[in-house]
Protein backbone atom coordinates (compact mmCIF):
# COMPACT_ATOMS: atom_id res chain seq x y z
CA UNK A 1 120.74 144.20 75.57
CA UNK A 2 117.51 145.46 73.80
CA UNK A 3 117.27 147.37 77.67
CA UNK A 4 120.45 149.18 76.99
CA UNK A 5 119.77 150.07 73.46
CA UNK A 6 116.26 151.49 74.26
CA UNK A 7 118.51 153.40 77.18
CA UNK A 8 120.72 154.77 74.36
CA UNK A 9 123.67 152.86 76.45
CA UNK A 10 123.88 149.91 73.66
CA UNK A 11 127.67 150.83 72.32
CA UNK A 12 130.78 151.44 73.85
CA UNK A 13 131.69 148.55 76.95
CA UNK A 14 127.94 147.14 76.64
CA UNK A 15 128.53 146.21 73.06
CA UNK A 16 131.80 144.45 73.96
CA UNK A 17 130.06 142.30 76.75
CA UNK A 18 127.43 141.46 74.74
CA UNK A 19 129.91 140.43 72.38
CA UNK A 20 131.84 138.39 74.36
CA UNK A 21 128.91 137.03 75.30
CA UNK A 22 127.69 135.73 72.15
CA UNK A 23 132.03 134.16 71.87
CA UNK A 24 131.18 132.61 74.79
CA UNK A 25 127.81 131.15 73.89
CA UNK A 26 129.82 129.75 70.84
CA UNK A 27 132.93 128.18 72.10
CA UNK A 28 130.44 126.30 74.89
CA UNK A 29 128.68 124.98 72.21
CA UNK A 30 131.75 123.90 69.79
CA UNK A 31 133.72 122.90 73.03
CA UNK A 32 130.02 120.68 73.96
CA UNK A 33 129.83 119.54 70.56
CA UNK A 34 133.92 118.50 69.84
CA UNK A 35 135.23 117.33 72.83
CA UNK A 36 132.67 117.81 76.08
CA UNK A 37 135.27 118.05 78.88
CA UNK A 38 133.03 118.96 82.00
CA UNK A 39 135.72 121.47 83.43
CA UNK A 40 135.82 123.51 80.55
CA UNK A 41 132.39 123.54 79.82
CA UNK A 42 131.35 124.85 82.89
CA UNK A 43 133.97 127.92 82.97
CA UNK A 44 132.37 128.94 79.43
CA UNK A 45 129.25 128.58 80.77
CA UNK A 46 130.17 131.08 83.71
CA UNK A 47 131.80 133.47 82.14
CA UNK A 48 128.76 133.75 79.65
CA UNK A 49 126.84 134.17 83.15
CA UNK A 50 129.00 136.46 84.00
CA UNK A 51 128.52 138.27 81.15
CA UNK A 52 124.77 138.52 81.67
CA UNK A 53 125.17 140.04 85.01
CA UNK A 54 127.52 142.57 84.35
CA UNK A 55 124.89 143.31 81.43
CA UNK A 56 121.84 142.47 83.57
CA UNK A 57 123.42 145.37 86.06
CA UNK A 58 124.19 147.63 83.65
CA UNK A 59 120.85 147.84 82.15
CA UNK A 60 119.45 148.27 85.84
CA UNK A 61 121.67 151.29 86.05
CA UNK A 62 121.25 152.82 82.68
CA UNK A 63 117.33 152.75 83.00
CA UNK A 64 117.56 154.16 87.53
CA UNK A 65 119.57 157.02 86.27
């Protein structure tokens, strides 16, 4: 994220990944922490991955052109 707001490309649908994101982060952790169903956790933990490559790509683009 610090790529994308050094690219001036840190609002709009960036923001919102990075967002949900940080919800994702969070519910893995209180989901871990409450009631640590393996299923569940993993799917959190993927679409936080998810997340970071959609970010990780968007970055890539933002600073090519």
């Amino acid at each position: 994220v610090g790529v994308l707001a050094l690219a001036g490309a840190g609002d709009g649908l960036n923001a919102q990944v990075a967002w949900a994101y940080v919800g994702f982060r969070v519910a893995h952790s209180l989901w871990q922490g409450l009631v640590n169903t393996i299923p569940v956790r993993f799917g959190l933990f993927a679409l936080s991955n998810l997340c970071l490559i959609v970010l990780s790509v968007r970055a890539l683009m933002a600073t090519l052109g």
